[in-house]
Protein backbone atom coordinates (compact mmCIF):
# COMPACT_ATOMS: atom_id res chain seq x y z
CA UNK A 1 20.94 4.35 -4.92
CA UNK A 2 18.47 4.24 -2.28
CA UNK A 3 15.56 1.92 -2.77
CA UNK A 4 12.62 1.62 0.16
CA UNK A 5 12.30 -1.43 2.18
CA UNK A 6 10.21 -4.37 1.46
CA UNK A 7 9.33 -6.43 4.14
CA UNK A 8 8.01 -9.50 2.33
CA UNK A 9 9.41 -12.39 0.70
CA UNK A 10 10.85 -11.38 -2.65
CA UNK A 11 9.93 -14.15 -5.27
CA UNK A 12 9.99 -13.96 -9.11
CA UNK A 13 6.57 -13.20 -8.96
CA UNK A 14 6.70 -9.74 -7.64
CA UNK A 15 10.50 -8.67 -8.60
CA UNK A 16 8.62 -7.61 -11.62
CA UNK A 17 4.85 -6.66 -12.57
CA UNK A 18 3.41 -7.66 -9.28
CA UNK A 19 1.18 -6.23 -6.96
CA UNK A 20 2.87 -3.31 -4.37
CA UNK A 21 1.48 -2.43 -1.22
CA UNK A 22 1.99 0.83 -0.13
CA UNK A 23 1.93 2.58 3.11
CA UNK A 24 2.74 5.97 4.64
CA UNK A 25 5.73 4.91 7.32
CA UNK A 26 6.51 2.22 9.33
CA UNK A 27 4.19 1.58 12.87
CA UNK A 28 5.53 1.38 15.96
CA UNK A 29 3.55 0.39 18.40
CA UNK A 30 3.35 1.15 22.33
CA UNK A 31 3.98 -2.27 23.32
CA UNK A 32 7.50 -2.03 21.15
CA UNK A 33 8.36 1.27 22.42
CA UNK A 34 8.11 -0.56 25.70
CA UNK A 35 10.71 -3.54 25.46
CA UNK A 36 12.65 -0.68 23.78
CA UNK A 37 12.63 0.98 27.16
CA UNK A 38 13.11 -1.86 28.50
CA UNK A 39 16.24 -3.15 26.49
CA UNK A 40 14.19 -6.36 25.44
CA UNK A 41 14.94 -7.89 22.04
CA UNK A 42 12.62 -7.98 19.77
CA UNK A 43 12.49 -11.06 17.14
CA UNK A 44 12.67 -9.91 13.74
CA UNK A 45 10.14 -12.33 11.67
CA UNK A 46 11.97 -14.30 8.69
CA UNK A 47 9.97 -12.98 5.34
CA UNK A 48 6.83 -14.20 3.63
CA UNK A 49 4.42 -13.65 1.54
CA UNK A 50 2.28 -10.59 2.21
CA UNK A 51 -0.75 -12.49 3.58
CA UNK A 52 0.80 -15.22 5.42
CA UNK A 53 -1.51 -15.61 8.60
CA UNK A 54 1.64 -16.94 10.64
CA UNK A 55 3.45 -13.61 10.63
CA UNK A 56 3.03 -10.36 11.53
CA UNK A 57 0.06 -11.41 12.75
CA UNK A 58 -0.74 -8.63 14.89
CA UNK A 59 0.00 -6.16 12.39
CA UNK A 60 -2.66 -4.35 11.83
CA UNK A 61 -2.32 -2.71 8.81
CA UNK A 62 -1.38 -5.63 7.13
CA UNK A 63 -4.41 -7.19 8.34
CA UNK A 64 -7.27 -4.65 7.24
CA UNK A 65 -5.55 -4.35 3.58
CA UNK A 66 -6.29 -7.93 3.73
CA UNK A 67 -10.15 -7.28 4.64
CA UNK A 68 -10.31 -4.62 2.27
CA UNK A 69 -8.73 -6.52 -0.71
CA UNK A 70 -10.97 -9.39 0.09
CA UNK A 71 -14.16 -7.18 -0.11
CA UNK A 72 -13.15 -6.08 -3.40
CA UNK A 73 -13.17 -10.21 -4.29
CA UNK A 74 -9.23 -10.41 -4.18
CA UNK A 75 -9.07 -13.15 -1.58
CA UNK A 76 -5.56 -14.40 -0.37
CA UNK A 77 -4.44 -17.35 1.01
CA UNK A 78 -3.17 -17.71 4.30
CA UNK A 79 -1.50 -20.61 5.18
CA UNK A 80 2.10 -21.72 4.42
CA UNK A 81 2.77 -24.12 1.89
CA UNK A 82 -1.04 -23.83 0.05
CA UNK A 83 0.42 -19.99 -1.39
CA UNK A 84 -0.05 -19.38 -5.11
CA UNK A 85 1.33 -17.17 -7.61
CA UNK A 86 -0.99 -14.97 -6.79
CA UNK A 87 -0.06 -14.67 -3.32
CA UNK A 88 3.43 -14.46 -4.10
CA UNK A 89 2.91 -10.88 -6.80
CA UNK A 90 2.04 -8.92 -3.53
CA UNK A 91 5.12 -6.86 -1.69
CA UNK A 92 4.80 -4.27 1.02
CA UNK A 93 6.60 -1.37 1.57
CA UNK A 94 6.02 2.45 2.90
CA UNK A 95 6.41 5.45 0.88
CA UNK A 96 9.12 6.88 3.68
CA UNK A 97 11.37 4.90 5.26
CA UNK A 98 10.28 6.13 9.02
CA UNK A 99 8.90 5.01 11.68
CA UNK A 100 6.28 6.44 14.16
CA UNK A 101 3.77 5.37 16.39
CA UNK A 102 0.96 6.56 14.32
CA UNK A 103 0.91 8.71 11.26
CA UNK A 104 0.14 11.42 12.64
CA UNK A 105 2.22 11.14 15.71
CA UNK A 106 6.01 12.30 16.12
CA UNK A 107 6.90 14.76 13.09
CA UNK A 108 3.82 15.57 11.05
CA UNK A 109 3.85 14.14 7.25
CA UNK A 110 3.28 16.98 5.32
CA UNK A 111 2.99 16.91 1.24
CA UNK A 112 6.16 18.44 1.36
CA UNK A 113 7.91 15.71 3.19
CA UNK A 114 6.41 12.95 0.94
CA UNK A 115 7.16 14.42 -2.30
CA UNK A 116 11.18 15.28 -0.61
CA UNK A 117 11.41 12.17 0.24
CA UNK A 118 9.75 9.83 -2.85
CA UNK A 119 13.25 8.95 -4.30
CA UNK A 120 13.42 5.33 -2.09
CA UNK A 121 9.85 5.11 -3.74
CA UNK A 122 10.44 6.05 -7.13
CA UNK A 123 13.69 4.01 -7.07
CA UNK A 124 11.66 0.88 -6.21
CA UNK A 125 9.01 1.33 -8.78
CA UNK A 126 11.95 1.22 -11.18
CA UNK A 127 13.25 -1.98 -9.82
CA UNK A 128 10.12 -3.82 -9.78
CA UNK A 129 7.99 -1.88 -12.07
CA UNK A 130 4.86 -2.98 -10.62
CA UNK A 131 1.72 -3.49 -12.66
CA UNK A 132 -0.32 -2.36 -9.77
CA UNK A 133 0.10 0.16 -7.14
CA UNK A 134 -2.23 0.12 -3.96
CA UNK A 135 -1.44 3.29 -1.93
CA UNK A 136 -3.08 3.80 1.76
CA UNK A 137 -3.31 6.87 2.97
CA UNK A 138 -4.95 9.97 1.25
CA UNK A 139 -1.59 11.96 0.70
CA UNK A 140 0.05 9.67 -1.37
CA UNK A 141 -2.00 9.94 -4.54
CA UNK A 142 -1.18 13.75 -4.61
CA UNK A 143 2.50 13.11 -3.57
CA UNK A 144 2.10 10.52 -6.98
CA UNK A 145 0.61 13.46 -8.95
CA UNK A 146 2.62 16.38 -7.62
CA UNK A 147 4.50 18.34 -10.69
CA UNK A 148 7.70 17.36 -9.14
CA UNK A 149 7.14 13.68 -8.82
CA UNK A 150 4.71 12.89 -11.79
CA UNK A 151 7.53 13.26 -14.41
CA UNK A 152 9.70 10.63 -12.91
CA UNK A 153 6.41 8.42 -12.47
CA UNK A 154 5.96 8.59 -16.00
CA UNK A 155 9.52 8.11 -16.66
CA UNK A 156 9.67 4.68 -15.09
CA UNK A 157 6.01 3.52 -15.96
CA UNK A 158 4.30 5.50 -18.69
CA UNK A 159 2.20 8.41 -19.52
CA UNK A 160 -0.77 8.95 -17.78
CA UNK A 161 -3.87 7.26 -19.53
CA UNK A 162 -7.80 8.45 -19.22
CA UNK A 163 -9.32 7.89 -17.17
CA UNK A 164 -6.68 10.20 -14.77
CA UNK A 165 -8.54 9.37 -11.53
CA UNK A 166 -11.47 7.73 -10.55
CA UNK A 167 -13.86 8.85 -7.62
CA UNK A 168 -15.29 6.06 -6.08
CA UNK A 169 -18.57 6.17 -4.05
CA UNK A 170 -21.72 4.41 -2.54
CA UNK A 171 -25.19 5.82 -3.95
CA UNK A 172 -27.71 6.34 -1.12
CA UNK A 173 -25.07 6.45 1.49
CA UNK A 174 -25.55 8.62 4.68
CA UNK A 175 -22.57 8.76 6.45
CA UNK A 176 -18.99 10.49 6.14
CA UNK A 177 -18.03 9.76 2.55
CA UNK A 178 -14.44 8.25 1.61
CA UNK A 179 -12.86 7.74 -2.05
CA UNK A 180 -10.70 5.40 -3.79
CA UNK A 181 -9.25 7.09 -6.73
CA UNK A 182 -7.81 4.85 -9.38
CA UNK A 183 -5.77 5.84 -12.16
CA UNK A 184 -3.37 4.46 -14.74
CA UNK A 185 0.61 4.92 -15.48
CA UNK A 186 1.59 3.27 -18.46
CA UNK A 187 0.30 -0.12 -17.84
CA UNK A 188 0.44 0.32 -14.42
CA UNK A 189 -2.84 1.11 -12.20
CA UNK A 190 -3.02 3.08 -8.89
CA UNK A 191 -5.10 2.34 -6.13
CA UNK A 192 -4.95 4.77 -3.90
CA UNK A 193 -7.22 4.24 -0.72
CA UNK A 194 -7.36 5.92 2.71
CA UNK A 195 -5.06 4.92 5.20
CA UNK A 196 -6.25 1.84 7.66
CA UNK A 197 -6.23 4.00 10.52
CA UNK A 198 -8.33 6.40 9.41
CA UNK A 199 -11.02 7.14 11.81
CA UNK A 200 -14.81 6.11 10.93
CA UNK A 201 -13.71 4.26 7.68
CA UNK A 202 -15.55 0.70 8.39
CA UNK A 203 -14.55 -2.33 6.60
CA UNK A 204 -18.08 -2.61 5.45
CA UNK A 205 -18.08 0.75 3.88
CA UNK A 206 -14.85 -0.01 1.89
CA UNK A 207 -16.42 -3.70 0.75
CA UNK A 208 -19.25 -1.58 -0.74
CA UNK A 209 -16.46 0.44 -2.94
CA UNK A 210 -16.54 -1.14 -6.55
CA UNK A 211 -13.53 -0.55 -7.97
CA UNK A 212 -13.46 0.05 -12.08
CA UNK A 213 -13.70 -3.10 -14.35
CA UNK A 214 -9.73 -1.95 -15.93
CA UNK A 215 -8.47 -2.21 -12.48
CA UNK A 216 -9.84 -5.85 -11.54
CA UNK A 217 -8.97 -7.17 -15.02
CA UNK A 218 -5.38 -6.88 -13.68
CA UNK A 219 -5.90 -9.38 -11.02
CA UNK A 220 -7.75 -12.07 -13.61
């Protein structure tokens, strides 16, 4: 059975009811595609926790979740050794198992592709059965919801409780509007935010999002 990556530390904290992070794919940066080309060896980093400032530390979707999830009041701890429980709920994986430059770059992800390709997914959320789901990137909350997938959601988590989503937005604001829909599975809530990369979403903006009192009672 195929189950998606994680690429933090697993502890006993989040092999069960802890807190998944969710992406599209896997980056690849220029810089990487360049030792590629260049036959250099890259150092694979020994797991951690999912905010551990001394890893990853240029990635960059790791780091604006970590902005984000502050904003909301969910701040992490950083630093080695000084990591709580809470710290240690959080995973990270990616809806697909791919990996591309940029998410729109290389093959385009379609619906289609997302909802062919949830099993990895679906197969973790069994394993871990996590009691809350952030997804980032817009497509994933309808890949969640699509006819085909939905079923096997509820399968593995529960039916789906009212409220079924959850529009977020800022009163009085001028500029392009984003949404964080929020919705439950069982016991399970779903975050589902855009993606970090997505053009003229500010950190700012997203700090001003005030996410549903059911959803931050899971973090308490």
């Amino acid at each position: 059975m195929h189950t998606n990556r994680v690429v933090t530390k697993s502890y006993p904290e989040n092999l069960e009811g802890g807190f998944m992070v969710c992406g599209i794919n896997y980056g690849y940066s220029i810089d990487d595609e360049k030792r590629e080309s260049e036959s250099a060896s890259v150092a694979v980093e020994t797991p951690s926790f999912f905010s551990d400032g001394t890893v990853r530390k240029k990635d960059r979707f790791k780091n604006r979740v970590l902005k984000w999830l502050k904003g909301w009041g969910l701040e992490l701890v950083d630093t080695p050794g000084r990591e709580r429980a809470f710290e240690r709920s959080f995973f990270q994986c990616n809806w697909l198992d791919s990996q591309t430059r940029g998410t729109n770059s290389d093959e385009e992800i379609t619906d289609a592709m997302l909802v062919n390709q949830a099993d990895g997914f679906l197969n973790l959320l069994t394993e871990r059965k996590p009691s809350v789901i952030f997804l980032f990137g817009a497509k994933l909350i309808e890949a969640l919801n699509d006819e085909r997938v939905r079923p096997r959601v509820i399968a593995i988590l529960g039916e789906r409780t009212a409220p079924k989503s959850y529009a977020a937005d800022i009163q009085d604001y001028q500029g392009k509007k984003f949404s964080v829909r929020v919705q439950r599975f069982g016991e399970t809530v779903i975050i589902a935010s855009p993606h970090p990369q997505t053009q003229g979403l500010s950190d700012a903006y997203m700090a001003a999002i005030k996410l549903p009192i059911f959803a931050m009672e899971k973090f308490s």
